[in-house]
Protein backbone atom coordinates (compact mmCIF):
# COMPACT_ATOMS: atom_id res chain seq x y z
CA UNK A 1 -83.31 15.18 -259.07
CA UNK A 2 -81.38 13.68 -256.38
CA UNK A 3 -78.73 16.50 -254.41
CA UNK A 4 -75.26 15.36 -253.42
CA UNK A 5 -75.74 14.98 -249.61
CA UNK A 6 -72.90 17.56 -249.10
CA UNK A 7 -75.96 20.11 -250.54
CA UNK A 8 -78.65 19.20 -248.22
CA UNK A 9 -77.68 20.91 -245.11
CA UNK A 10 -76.41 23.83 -246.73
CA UNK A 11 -79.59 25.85 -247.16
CA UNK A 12 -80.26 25.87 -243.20
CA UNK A 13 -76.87 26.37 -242.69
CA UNK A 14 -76.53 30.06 -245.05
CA UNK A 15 -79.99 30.90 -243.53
CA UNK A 16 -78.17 31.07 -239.92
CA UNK A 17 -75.63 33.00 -241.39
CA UNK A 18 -77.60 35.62 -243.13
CA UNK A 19 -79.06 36.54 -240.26
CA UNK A 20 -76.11 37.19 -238.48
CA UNK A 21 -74.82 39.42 -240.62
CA UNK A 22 -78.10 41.35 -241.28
CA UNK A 23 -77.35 44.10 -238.92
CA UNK A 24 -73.98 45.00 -240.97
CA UNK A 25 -76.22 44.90 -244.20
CA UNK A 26 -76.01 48.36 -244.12
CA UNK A 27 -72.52 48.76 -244.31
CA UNK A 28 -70.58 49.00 -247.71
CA UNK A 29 -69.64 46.12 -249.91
CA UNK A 30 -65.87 46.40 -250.91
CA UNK A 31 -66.02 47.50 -255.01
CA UNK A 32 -64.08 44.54 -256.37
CA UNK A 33 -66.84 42.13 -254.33
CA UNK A 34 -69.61 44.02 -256.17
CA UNK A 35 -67.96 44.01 -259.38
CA UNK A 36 -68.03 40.71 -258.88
CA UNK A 37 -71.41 39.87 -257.98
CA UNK A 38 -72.10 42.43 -261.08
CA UNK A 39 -70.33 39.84 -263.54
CA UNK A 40 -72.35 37.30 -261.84
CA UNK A 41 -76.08 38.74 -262.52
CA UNK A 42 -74.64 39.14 -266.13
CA UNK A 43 -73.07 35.83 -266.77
CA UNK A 44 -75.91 33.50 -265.07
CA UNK A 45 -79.64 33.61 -265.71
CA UNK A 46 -82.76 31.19 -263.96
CA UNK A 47 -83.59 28.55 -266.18
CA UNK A 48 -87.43 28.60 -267.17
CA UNK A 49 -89.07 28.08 -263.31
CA UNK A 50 -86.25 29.50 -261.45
CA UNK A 51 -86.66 32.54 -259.39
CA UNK A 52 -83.56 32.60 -257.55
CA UNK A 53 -82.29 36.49 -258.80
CA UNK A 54 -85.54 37.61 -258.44
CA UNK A 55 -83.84 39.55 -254.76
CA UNK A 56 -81.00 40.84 -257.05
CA UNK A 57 -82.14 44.26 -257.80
CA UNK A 58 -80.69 47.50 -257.44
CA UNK A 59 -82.92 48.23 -255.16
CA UNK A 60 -81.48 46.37 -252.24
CA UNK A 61 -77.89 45.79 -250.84
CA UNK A 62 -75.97 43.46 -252.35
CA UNK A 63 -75.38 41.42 -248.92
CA UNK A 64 -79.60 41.38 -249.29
CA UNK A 65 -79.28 39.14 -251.90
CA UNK A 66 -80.02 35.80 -252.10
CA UNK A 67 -77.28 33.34 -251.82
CA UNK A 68 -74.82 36.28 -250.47
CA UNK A 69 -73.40 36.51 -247.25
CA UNK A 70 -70.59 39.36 -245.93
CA UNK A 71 -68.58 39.69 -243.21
CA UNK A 72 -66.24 42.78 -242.18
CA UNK A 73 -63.15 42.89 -243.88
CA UNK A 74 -60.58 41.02 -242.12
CA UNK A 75 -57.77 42.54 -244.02
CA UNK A 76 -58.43 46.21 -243.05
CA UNK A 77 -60.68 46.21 -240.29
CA UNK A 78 -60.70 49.93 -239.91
CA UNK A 79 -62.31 50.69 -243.89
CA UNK A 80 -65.62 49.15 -242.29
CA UNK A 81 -65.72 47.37 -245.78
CA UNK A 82 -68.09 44.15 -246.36
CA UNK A 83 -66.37 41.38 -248.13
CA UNK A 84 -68.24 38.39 -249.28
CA UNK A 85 -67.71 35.59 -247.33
CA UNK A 86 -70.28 33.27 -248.89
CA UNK A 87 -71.63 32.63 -252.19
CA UNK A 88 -74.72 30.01 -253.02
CA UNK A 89 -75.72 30.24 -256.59
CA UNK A 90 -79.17 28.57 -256.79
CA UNK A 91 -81.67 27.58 -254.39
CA UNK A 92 -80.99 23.96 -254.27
CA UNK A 93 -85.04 23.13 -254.66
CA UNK A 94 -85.40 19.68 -255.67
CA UNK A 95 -87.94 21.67 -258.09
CA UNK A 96 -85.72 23.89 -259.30
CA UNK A 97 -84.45 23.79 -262.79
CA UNK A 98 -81.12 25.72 -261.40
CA UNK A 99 -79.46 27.95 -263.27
CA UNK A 100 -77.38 28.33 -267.00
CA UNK A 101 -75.04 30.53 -268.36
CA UNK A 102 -71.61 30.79 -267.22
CA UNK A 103 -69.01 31.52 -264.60
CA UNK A 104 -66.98 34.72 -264.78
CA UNK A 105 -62.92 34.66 -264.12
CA UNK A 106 -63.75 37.76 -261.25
CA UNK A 107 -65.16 35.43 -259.14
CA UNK A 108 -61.41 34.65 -258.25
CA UNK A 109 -61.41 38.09 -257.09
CA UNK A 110 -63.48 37.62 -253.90
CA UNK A 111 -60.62 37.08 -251.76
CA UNK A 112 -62.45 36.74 -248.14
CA UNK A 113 -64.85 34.05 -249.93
CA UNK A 114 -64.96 30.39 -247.17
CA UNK A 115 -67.80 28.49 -249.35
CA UNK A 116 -68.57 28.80 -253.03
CA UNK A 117 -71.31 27.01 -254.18
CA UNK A 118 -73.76 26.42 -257.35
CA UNK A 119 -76.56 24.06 -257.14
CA UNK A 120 -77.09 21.45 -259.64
CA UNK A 121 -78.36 23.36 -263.12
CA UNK A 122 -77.18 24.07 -266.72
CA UNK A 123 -74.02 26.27 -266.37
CA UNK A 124 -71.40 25.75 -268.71
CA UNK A 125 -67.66 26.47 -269.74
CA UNK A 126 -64.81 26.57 -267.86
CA UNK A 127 -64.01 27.26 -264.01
CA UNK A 128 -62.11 30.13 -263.68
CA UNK A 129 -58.53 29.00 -264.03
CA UNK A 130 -57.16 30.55 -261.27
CA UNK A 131 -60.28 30.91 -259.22
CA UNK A 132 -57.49 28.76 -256.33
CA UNK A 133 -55.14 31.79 -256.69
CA UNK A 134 -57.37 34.67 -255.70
CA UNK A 135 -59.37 33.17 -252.92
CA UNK A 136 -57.10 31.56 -250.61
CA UNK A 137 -59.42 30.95 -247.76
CA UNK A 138 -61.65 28.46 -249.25
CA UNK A 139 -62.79 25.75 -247.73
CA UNK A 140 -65.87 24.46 -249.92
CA UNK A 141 -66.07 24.46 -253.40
CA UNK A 142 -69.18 22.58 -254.60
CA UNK A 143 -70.13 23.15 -258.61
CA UNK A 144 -71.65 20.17 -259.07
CA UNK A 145 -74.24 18.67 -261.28
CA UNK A 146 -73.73 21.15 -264.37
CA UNK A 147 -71.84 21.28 -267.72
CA UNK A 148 -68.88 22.31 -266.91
CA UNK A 149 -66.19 21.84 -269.34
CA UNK A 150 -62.54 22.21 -269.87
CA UNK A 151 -60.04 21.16 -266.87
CA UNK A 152 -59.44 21.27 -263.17
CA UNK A 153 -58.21 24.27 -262.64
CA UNK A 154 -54.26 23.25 -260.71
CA UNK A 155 -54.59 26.18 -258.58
CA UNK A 156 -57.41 24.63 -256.39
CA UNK A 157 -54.03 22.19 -255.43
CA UNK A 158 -52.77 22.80 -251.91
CA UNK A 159 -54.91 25.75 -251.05
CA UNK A 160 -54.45 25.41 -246.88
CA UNK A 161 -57.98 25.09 -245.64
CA UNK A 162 -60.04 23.48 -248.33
CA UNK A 163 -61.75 20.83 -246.94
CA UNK A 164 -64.42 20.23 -249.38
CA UNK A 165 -64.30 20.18 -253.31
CA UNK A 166 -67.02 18.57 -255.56
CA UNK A 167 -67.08 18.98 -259.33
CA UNK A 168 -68.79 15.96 -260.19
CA UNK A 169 -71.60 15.58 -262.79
CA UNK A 170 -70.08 18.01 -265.49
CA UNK A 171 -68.16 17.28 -268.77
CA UNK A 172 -64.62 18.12 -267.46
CA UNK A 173 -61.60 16.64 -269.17
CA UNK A 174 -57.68 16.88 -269.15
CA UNK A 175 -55.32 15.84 -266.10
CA UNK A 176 -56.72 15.79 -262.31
CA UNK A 177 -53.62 17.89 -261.03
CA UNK A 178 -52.15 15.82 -258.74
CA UNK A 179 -51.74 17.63 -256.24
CA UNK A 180 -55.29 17.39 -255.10
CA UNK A 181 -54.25 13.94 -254.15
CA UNK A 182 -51.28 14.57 -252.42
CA UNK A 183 -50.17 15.18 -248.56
CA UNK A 184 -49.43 18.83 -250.29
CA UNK A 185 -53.46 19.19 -249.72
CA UNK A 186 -53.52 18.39 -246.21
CA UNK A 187 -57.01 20.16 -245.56
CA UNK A 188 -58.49 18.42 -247.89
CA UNK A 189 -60.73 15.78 -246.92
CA UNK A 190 -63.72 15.23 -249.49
CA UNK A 191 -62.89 15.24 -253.22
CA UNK A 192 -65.66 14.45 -255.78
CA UNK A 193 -64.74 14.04 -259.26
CA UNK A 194 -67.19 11.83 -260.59
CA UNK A 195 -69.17 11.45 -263.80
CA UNK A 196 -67.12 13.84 -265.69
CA UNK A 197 -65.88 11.31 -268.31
CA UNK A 198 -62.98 12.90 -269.46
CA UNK A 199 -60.91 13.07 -266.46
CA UNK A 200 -57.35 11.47 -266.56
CA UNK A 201 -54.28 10.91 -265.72
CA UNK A 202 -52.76 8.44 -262.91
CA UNK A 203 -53.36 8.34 -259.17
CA UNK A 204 -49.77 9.07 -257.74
CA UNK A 205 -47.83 6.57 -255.36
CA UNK A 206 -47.87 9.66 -252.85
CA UNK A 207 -51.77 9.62 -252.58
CA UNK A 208 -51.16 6.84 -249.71
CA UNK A 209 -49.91 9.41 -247.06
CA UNK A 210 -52.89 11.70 -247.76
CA UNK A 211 -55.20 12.42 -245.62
CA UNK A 212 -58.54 12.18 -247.77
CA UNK A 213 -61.67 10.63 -246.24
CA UNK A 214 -64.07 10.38 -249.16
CA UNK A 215 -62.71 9.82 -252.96
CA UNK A 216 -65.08 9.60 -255.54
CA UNK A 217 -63.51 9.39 -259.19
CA UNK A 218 -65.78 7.37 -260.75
CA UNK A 219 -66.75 7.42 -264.48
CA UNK A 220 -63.75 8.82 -265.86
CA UNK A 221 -60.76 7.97 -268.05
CA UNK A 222 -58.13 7.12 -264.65
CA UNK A 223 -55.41 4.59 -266.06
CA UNK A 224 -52.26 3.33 -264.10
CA UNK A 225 -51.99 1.04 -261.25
CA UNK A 226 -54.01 1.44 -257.83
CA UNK A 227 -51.06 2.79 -255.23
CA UNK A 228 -52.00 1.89 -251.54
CA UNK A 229 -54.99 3.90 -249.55
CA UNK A 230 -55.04 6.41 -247.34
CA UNK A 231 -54.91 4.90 -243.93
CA UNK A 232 -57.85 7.94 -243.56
CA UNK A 233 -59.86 6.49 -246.28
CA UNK A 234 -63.74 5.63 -245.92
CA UNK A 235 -65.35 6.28 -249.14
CA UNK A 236 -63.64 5.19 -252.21
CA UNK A 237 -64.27 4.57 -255.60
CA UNK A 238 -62.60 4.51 -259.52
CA UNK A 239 -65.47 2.44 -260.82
CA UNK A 240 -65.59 2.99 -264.48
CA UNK A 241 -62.41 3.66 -265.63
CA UNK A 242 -59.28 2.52 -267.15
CA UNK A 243 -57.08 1.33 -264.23
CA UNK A 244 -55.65 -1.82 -264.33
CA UNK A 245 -52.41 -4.28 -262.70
CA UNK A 246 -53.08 -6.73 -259.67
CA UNK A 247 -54.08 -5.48 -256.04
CA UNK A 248 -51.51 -7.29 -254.62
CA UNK A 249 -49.38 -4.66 -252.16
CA UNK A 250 -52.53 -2.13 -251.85
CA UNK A 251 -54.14 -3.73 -248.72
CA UNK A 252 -51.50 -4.90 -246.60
CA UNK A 253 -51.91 -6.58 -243.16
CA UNK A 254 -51.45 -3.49 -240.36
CA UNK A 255 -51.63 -0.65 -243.02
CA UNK A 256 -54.71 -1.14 -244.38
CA UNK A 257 -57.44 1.69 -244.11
CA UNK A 258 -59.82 0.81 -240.81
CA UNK A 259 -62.26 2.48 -241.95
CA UNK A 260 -62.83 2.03 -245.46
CA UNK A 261 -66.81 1.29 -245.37
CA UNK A 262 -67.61 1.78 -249.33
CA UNK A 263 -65.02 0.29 -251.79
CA UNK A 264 -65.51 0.10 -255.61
CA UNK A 265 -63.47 -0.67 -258.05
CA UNK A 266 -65.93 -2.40 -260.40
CA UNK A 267 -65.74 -1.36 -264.51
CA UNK A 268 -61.95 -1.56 -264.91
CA UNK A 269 -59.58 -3.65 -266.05
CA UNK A 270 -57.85 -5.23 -262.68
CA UNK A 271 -56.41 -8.46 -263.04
CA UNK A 272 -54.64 -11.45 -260.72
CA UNK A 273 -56.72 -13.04 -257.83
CA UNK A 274 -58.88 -10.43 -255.25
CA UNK A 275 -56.13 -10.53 -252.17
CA UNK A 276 -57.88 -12.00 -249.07
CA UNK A 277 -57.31 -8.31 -247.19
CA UNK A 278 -59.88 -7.37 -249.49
CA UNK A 279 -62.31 -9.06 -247.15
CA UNK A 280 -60.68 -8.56 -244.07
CA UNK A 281 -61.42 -4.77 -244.49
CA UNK A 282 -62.47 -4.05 -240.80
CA UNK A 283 -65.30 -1.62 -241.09
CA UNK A 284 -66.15 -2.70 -245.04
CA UNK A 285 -69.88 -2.79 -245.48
CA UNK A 286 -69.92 -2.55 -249.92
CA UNK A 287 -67.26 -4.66 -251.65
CA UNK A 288 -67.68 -3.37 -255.56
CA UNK A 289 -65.31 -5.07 -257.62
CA UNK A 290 -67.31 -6.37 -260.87
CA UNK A 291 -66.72 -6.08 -264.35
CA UNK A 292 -62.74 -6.73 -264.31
CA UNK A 293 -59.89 -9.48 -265.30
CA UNK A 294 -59.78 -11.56 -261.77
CA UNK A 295 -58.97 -14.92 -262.10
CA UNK A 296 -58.11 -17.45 -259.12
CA UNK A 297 -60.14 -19.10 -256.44
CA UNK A 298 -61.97 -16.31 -253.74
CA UNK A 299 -59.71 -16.52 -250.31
CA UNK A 300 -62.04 -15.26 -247.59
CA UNK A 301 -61.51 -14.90 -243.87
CA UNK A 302 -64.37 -14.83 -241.33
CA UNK A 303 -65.64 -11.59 -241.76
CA UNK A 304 -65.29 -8.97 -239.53
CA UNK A 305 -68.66 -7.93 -239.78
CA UNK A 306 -71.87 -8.65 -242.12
CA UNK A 307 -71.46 -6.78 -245.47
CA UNK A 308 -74.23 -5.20 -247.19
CA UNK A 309 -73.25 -6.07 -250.61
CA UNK A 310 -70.33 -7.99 -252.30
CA UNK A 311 -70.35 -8.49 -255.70
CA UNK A 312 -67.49 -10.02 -258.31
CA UNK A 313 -69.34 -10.75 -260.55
CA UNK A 314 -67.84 -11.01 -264.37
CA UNK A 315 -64.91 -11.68 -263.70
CA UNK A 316 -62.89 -15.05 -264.59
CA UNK A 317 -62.94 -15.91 -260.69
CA UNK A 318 -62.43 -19.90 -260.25
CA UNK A 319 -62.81 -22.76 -257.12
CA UNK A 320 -66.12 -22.92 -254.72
CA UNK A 321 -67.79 -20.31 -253.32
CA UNK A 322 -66.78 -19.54 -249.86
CA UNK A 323 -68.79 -20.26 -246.98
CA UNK A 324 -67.70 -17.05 -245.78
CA UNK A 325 -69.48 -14.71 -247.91
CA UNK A 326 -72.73 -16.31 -246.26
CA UNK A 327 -73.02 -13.12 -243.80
CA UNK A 328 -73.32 -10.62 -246.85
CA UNK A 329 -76.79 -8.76 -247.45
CA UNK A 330 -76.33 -9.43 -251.25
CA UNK A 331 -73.95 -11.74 -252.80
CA UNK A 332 -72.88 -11.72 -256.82
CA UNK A 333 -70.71 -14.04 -258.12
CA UNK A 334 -72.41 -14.17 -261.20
CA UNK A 335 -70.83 -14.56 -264.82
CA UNK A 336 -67.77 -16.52 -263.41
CA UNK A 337 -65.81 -19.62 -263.54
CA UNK A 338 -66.92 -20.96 -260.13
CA UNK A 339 -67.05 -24.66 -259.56
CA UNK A 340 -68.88 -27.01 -256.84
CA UNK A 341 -71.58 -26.99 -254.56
CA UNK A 342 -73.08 -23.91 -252.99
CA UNK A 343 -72.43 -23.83 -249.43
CA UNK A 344 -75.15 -24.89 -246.99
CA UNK A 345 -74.63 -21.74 -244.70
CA UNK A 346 -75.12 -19.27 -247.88
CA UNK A 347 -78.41 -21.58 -248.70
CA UNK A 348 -79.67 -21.53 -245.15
CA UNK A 349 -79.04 -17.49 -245.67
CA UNK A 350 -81.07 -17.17 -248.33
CA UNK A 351 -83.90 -18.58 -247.15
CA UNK A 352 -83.87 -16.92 -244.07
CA UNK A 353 -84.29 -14.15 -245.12
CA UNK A 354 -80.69 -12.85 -244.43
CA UNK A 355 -79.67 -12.97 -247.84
CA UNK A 356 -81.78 -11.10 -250.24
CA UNK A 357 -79.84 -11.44 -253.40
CA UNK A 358 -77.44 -14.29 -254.32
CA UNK A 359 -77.12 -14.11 -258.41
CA UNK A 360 -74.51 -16.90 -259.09
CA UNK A 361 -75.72 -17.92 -262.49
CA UNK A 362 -73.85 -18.09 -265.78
CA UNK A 363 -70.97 -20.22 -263.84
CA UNK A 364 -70.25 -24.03 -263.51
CA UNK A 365 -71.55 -24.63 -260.01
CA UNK A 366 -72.75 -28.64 -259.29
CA UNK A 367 -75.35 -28.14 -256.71
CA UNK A 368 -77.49 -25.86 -254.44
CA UNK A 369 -78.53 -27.44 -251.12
CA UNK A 370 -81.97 -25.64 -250.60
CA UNK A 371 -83.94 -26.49 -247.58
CA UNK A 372 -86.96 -27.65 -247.74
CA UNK A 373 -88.39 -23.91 -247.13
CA UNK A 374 -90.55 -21.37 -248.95
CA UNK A 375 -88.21 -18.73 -250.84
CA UNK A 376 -88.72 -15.38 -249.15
CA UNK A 377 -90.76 -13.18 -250.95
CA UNK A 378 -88.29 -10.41 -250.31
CA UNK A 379 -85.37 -12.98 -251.74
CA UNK A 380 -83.56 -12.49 -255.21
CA UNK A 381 -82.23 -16.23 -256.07
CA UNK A 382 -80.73 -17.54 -259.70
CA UNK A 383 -78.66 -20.31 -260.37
CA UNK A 384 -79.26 -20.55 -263.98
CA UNK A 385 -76.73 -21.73 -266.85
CA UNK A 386 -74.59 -23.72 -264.44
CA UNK A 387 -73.79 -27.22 -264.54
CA UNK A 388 -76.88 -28.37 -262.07
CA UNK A 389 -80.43 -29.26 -262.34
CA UNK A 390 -81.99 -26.19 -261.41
CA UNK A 391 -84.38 -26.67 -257.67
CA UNK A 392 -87.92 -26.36 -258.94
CA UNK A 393 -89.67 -23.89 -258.55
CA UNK A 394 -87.62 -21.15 -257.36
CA UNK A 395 -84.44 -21.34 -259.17
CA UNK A 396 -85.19 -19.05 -261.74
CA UNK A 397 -87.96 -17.00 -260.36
CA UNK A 398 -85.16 -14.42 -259.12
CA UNK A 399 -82.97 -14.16 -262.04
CA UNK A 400 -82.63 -10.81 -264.22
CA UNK A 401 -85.02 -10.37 -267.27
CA UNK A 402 -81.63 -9.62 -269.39
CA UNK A 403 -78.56 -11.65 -269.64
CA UNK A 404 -78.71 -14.87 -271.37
CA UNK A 405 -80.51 -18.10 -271.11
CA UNK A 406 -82.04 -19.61 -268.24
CA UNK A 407 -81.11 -23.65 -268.59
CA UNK A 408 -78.70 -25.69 -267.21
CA UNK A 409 -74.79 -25.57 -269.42
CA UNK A 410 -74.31 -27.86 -271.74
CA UNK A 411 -73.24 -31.33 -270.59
CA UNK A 412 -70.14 -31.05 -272.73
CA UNK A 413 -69.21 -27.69 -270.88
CA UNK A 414 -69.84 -29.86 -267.26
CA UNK A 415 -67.51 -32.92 -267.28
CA UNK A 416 -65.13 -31.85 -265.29
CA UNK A 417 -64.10 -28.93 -262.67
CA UNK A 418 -60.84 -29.30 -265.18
CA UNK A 419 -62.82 -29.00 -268.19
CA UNK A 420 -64.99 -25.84 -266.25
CA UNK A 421 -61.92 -24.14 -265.25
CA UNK A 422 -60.55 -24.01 -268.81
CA UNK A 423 -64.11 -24.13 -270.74
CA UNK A 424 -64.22 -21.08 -273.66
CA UNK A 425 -67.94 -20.57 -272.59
CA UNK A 426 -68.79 -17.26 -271.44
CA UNK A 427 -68.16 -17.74 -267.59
């Protein structure tokens, strides 16, 4: 299994800091700390090929054991007390079945904690609800890739120095509190909510003077309008939810995030025509926005720079395809209403090699101007169901092994761009 990439670096990282604490080892843990790491060993187990408690024992220090890292107590120096300043539950071993069982409510109780963490595994239940309440200083909060059910706890909302907070991968339901994605969380930079399912609730109109860098809520139950980025944004996604409206107003000339590089909002239910700042993004490399209601003809500027992948496909997008999107690695406009000839620059793309996908069957295109040049093995091409003859022999080589039929439309679908544009066909 696959880690989050926030969870590769970590293991070096706790390594470096265990050893700088190793010469306090010695030195006594504060009781409510080791109650806590008590309730820990009792309410998590290694799954079958797990050894990760194995250094648990009573026969060693608790800041010994695996995953555990103290520091003095900043709160009363002069006690000489260890609190726990970092707690990785699992090893994080792409072999590793992780852990199960679940988390206890005292871990809100280790007050000095910075970076709470539990590799990908089988724990369940809920996250302590007001785990945000009793330690104040975190700043990483990664439980992903479990079971974890019930809600976002709210009091993880405006904590001052969490940066970090991934929950994705679990079963959680109810509200995101929304004050995760408001200015009211100004530390907060990364937020990871995805493939939960059961998350809901609207993204506020305030979320557009946050300062978040990576937003991933993904596979959830999100409804409402999309309000304007974060001019901070570079990550972000709500693919697979409920959202819906027109984009109009959410990339505006001169307010528009510079950054954004990833952008999906594929799987929803967003309607009206794409707004040309779409592709004007400065720094977008992965346009997502498939599986929705746009309708209209695709208005696209010279792009700032080559994208790796755009794809509206199914959608009920009408007019030509732009000459424009010739510069993108991988080009869907699939499952549409698009009319006229293919563009000589995104032919001439394809078959240099520059191109490596461009699906644009299952639409009412009239022609495909294909030099007379060997398809790249590396190349991806269909033009099937469209109201062409299909270029022998390549046409359909590339096309998926799902998804409909492979011919040419019927000539009653194909008399006119008027009779395309309105056709009840499956576009």
């Amino acid at each position: 299994m696959a880690l989050p990439p926030i969870l590769v670096i970590l293991p070096l990282i706790l390594l470096g800091s265990q050893a700088a604490w190793s010469a306090q080892q010695a030195a006594t843990l504060h009781e409510r700390d080791a109650a806590a790491l008590r309730d820990v060993r009792a309410g998590l187990r290694d799954m079958p090929g797990s050894r990760f408690f194995d250094s648990w024992d009573d026969a060693r220090s608790p800041c010994a054991y695996a995953g555990v890292v103290c520091a003095p107590d900043e709160d009363d120096p002069a006690s000489g007390a260890l609190r726990i300043s970092v707690l990785t539950l699992g090893t994080g071993l792409a072999d590793s079945p992780g852990l199960a069982g679940t988390l206890p409510a005292s871990l809100a109780s280790l007050a000095a904690l910075t970076d709470l963490v539990l590799y990908p595994g089988s724990v369940s239940g809920a996250i302590p609800a007001d785990i945000g309440s009793g330690i104040r200083r975190l700043r990483l909060l990664s439980l992903s890739g479990n079971q974890l059910t019930g809600q976002v706890p709210e009091s993880l909302a405006g904590l001052p120095d969490l940066h970090t907070l991934d929950l994705g991968n679990n079963r959680l339901e109810g509200a995101i509190p929304t004050g995760l994605l408001l200015p009211s969380s100004p530390s907060l930079k990364v937020l990871i909510l995805a493939n939960n399912g059961g998350l809901s609730g609207q993204i506020p109109a305030q979320f557009s003077s946050s300062q978040l860098f990576h937003v991933d809520l993904s596979r959830n139950a999100i409804t409402g309008k999309l309000p304007p980025l974060p001019p901070t944004i570079r990550y972000f996604s709500v693919a697979a939810n409920g959202m819906q409206g027109s984009l109009d107003g959410v990339f505006v000339d001169g307010s528009a995030p510079a950054d954004l590089a990833f952008l999906d909002l594929s799987m929803n239910n967003f309607s009206g025509s794409i707004p040309p700042e779409v592709f004007a993004l400065p720094s977008a490399s992965s346009l997502l926005l498939a599986r929705n209601n746009f309708t209209g003809p695709l208005t696209v500027p010279a792009a700032p720079a080559p994208w790796a992948v755009v794809d509206v496909s199914h959608n009920g997008i009408s007019g030509e395809v732009p000459e424009a999107l010739a510069v993108a690695g991988s080009l869907y406009v699939n499952n549409n209403r698009m009319t006229g000839e293919v563009p000589r620059a995104v032919a001439r793309s394809v078959f240099a090699g520059r191109m490596t996908t461009f699906y644009a069957q299952h639409n009412f295109l009239t022609g495909f101007p294909a030099p007379p040049l060997p398809l790249p093995d590396s190349a991806a091409l269909c033009l099937s169901y469209n109201c062409m003859e299909l270029p022998s022999p390549y046409a359909a080589e590339g096309c998926p092994t799902i998804g409909g039929p492979l011919e040419a439309r019927p000539a009653d679908q194909c008399r006119s761009t008027d009779d395309a544009g309105s056709s009840g066909g499956d576009g």
